[in-house]
N, C-alpha and C. Protein backbone atom coordinates (compact mmCIF):
# COMPACT_ATOMS: atom_id res chain seq x y z
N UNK A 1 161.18 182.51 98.13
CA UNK A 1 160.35 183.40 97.37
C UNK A 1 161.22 184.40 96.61
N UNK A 2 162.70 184.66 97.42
CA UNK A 2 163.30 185.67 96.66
C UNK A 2 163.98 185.50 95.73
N UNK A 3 164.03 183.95 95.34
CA UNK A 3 164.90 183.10 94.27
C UNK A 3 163.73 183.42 93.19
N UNK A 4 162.77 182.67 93.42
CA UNK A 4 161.97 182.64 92.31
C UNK A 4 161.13 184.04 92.00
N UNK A 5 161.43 185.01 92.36
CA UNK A 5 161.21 186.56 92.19
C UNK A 5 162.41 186.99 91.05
N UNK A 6 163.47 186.64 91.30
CA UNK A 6 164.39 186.80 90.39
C UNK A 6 164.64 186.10 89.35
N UNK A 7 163.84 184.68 89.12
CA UNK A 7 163.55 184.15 87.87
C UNK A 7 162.27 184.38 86.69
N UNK A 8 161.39 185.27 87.70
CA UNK A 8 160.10 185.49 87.56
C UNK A 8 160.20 186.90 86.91
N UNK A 9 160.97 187.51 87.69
CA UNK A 9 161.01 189.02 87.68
C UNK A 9 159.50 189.76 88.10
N UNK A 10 159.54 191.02 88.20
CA UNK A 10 159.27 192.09 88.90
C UNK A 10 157.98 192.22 88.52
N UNK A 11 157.19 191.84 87.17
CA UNK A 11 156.79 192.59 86.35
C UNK A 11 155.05 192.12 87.02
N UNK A 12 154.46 193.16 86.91
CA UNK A 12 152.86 192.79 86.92
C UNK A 12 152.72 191.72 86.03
N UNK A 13 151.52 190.68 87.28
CA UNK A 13 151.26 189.49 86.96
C UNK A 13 151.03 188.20 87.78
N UNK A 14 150.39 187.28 87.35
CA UNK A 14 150.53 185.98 88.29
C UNK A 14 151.71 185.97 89.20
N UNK A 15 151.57 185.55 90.20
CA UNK A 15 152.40 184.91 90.86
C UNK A 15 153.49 184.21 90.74
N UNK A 16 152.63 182.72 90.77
CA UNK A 16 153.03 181.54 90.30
C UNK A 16 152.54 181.09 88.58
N UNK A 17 153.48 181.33 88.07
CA UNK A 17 153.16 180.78 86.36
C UNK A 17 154.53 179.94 85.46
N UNK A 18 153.91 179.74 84.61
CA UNK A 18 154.74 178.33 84.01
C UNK A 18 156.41 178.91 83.30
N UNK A 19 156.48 177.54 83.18
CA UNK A 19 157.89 178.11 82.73
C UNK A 19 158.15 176.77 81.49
N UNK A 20 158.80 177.72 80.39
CA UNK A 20 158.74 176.78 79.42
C UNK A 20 159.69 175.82 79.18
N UNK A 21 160.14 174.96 78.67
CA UNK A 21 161.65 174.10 78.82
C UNK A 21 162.47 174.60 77.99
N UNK A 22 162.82 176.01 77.94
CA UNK A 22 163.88 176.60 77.48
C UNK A 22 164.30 177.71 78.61
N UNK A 23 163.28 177.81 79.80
CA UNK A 23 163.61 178.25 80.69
C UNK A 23 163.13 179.73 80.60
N UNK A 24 162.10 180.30 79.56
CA UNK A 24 161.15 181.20 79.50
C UNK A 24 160.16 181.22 80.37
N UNK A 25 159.93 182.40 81.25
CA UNK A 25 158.74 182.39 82.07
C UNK A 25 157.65 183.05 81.23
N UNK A 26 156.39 182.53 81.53
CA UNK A 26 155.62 182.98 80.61
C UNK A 26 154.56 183.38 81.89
N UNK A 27 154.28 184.89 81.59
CA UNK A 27 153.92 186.10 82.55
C UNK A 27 152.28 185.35 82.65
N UNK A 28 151.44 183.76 82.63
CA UNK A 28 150.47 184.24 82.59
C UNK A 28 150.36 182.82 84.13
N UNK A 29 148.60 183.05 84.24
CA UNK A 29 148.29 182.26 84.89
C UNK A 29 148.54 180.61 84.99
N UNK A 30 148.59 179.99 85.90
CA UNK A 30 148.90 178.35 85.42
C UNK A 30 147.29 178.08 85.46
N UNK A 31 147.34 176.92 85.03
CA UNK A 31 145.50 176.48 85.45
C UNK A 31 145.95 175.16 86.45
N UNK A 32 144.47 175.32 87.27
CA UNK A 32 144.28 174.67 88.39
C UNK A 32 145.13 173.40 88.55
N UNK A 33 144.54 172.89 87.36
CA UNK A 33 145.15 171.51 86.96
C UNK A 33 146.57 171.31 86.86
N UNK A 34 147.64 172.08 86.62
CA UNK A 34 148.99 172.28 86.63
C UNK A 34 149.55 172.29 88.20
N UNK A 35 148.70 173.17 88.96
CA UNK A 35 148.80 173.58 90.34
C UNK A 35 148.60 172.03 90.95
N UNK A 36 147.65 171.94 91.06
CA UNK A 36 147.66 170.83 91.51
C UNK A 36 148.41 169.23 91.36
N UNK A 37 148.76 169.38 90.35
CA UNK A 37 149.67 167.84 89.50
C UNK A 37 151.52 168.59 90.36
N UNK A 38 151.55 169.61 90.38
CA UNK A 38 152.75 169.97 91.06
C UNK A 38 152.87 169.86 92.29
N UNK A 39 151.70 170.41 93.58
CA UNK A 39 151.70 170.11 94.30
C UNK A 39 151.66 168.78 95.41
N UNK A 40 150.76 168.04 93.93
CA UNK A 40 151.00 166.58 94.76
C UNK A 40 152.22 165.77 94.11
N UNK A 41 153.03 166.21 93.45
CA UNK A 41 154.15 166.03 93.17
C UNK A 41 155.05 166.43 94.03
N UNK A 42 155.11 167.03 94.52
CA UNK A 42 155.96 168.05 95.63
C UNK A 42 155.69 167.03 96.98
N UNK A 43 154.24 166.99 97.36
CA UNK A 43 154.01 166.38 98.43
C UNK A 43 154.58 164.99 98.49
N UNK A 44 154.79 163.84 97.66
CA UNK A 44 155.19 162.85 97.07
C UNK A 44 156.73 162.69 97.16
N UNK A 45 157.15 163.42 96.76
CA UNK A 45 158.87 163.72 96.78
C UNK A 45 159.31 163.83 98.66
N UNK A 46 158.70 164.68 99.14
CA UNK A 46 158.84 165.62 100.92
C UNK A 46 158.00 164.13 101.62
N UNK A 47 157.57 162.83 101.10
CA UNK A 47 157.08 162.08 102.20
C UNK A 47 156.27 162.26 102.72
N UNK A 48 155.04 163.56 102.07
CA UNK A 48 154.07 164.00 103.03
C UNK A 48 152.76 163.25 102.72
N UNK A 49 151.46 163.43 103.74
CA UNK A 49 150.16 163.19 103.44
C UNK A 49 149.73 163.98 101.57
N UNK A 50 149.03 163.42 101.12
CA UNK A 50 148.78 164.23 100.00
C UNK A 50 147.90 165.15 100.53
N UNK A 51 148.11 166.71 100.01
CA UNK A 51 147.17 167.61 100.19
C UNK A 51 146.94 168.53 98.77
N UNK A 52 145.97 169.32 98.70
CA UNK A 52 145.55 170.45 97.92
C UNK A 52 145.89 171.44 97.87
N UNK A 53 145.91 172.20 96.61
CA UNK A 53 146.16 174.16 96.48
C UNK A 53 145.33 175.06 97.80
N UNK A 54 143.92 174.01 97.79
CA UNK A 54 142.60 174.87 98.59
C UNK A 54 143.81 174.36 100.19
N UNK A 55 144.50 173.56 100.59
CA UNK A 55 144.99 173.57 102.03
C UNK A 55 145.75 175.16 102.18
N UNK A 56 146.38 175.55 101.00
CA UNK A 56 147.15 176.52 101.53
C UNK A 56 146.26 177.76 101.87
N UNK A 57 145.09 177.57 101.04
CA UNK A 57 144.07 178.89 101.25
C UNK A 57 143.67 178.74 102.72
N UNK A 58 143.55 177.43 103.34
CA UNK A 58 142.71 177.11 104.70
C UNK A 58 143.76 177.72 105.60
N UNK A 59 145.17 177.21 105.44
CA UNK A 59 145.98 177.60 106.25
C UNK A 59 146.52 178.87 106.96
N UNK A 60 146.32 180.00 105.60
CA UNK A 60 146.61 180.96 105.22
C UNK A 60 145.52 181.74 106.27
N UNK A 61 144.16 181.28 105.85
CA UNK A 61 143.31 182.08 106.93
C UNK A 61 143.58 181.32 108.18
N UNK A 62 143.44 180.35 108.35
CA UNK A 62 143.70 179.54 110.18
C UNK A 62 145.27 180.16 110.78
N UNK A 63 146.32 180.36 109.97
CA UNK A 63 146.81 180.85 110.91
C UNK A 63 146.84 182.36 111.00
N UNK A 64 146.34 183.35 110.28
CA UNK A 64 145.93 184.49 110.53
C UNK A 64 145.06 184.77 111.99
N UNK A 65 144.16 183.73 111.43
CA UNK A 65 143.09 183.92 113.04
C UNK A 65 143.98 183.72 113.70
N UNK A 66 144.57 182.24 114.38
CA UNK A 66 145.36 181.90 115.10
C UNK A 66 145.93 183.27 115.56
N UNK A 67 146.71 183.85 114.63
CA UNK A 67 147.48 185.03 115.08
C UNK A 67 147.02 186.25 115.92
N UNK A 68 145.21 185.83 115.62
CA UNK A 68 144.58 187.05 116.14
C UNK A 68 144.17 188.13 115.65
N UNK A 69 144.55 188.09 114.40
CA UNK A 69 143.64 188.65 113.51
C UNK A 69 142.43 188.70 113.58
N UNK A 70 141.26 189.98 113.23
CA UNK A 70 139.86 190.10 113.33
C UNK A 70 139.70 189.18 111.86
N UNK A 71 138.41 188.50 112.07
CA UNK A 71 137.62 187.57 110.97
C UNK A 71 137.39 188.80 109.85
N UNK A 72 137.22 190.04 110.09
CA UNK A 72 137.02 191.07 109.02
C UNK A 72 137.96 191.17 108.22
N UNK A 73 139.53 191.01 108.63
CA UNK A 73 140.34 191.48 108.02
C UNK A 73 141.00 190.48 107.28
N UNK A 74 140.73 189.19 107.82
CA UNK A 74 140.75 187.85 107.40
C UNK A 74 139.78 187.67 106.26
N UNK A 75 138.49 187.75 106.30
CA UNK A 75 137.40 187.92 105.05
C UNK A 75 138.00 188.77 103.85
N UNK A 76 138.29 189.96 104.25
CA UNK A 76 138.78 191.00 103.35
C UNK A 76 140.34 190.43 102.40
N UNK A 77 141.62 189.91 102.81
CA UNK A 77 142.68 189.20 102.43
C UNK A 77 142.28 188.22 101.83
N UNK A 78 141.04 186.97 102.46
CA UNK A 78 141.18 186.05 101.42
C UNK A 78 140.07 185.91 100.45
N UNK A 79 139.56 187.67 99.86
CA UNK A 79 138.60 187.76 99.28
C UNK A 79 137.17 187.42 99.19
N UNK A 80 136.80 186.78 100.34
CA UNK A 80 135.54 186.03 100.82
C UNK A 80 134.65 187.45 100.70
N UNK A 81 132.93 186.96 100.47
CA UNK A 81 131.92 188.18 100.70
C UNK A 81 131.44 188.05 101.58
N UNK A 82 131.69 187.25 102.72
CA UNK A 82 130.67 187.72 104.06
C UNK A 82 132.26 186.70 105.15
N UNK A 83 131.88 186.83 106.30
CA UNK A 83 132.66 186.79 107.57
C UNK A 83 132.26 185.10 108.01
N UNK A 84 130.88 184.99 107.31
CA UNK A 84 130.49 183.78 107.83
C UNK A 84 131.44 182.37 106.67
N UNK A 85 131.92 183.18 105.58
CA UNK A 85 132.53 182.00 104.58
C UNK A 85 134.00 181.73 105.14
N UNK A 86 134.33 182.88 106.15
CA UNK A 86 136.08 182.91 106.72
C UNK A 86 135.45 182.05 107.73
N UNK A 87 134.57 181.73 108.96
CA UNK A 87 134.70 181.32 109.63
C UNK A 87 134.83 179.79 109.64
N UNK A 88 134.32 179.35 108.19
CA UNK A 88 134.38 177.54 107.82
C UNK A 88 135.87 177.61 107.96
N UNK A 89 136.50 178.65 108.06
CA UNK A 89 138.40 178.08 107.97
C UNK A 89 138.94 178.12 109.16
N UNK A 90 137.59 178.69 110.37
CA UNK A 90 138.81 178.73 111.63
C UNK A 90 138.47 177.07 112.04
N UNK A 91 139.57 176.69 112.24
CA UNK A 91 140.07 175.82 112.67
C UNK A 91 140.54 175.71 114.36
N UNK A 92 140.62 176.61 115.29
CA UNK A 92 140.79 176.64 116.14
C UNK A 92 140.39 176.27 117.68
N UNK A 93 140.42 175.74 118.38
CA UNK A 93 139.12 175.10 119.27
C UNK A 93 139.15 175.40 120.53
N UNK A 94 138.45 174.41 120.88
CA UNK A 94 138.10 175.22 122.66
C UNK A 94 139.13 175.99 123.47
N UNK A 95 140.19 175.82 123.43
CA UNK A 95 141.91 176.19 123.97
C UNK A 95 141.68 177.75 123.22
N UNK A 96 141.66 177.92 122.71
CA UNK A 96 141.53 179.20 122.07
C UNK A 96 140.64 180.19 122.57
N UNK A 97 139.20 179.73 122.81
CA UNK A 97 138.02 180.18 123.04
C UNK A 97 138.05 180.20 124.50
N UNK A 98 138.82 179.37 125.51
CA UNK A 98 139.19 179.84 126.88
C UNK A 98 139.52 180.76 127.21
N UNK A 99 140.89 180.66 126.52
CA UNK A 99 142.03 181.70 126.37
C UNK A 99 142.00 183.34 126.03
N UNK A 100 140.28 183.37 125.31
CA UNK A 100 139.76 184.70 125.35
C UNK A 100 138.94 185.00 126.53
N UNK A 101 138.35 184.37 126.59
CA UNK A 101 137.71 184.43 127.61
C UNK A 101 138.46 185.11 129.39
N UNK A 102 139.64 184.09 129.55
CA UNK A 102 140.71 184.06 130.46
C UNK A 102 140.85 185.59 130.35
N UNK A 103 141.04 186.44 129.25
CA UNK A 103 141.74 187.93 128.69
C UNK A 103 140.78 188.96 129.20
N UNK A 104 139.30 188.36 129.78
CA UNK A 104 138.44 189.20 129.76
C UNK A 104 138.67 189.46 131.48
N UNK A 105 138.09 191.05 131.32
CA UNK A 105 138.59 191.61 133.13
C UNK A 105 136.98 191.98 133.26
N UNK A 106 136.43 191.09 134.31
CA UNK A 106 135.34 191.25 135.14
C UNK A 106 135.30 191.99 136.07
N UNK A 107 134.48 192.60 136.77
CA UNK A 107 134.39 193.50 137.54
C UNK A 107 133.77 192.78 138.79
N UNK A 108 134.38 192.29 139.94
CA UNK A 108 133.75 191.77 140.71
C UNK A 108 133.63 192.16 142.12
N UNK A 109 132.47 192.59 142.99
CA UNK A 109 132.09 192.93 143.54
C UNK A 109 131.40 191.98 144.83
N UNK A 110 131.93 191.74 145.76
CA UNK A 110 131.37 190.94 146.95
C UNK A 110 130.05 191.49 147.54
N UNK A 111 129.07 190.19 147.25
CA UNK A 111 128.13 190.69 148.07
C UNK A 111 127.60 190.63 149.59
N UNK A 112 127.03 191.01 150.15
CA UNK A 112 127.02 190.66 151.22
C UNK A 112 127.46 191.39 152.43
């Protein structure tokens, strides 16, 4: 990221944007369609499954949760309007949902 920060430079703006074949970066957005023809280009080259731009968005929130992050703060980062559109991204399963559970301190009391 710190390579292509220094080809990109500093300046307010896209992120990720094109670059011309004279080696001009041009400060604007790429469109979808660019993103994507690169990425499965990329994936193609690395031997991988083909995947999508939208995997990195899934990932991005799944491993946030993973991390333990609240779904609020997760909603809020990947710009979603409600908590219920972050939760189509957790990905995480029963092992997880033990594992909170396990964290919880009951109060137990013998009867008898």
């Amino acid at each position: 990221m710190e390579d292509w920060l220094v080809v990109r430079g500093l300046s307010l703006g896209p992120l990720l944007c094109p670059i011309r074949k004279g080696g001009r970066v041009e400060l604007r957005r790429m469109t979808p369609q660019a993103v994507l023809l690169i990425v499965q280009k990329r994936a193609t080259e690395a031997g991988v499954a083909a995947f999508s731009p939208h995997d990195f968005r899934r990932t991005f929130c799944s491993d946030l949760l993973d991390a333990g992050t609240d779904i609020v703060t997760v909603q809020k980062l990947a710009g979603h309007a409600s908590p219920v559109t972050t939760a189509k991204y957790d990905r995480r399963g029963e092992e997880t949902k033990r594992k909170a559970v396990e964290r919880l301190e009951i109060p137990y009391t013998r009867r008898g």
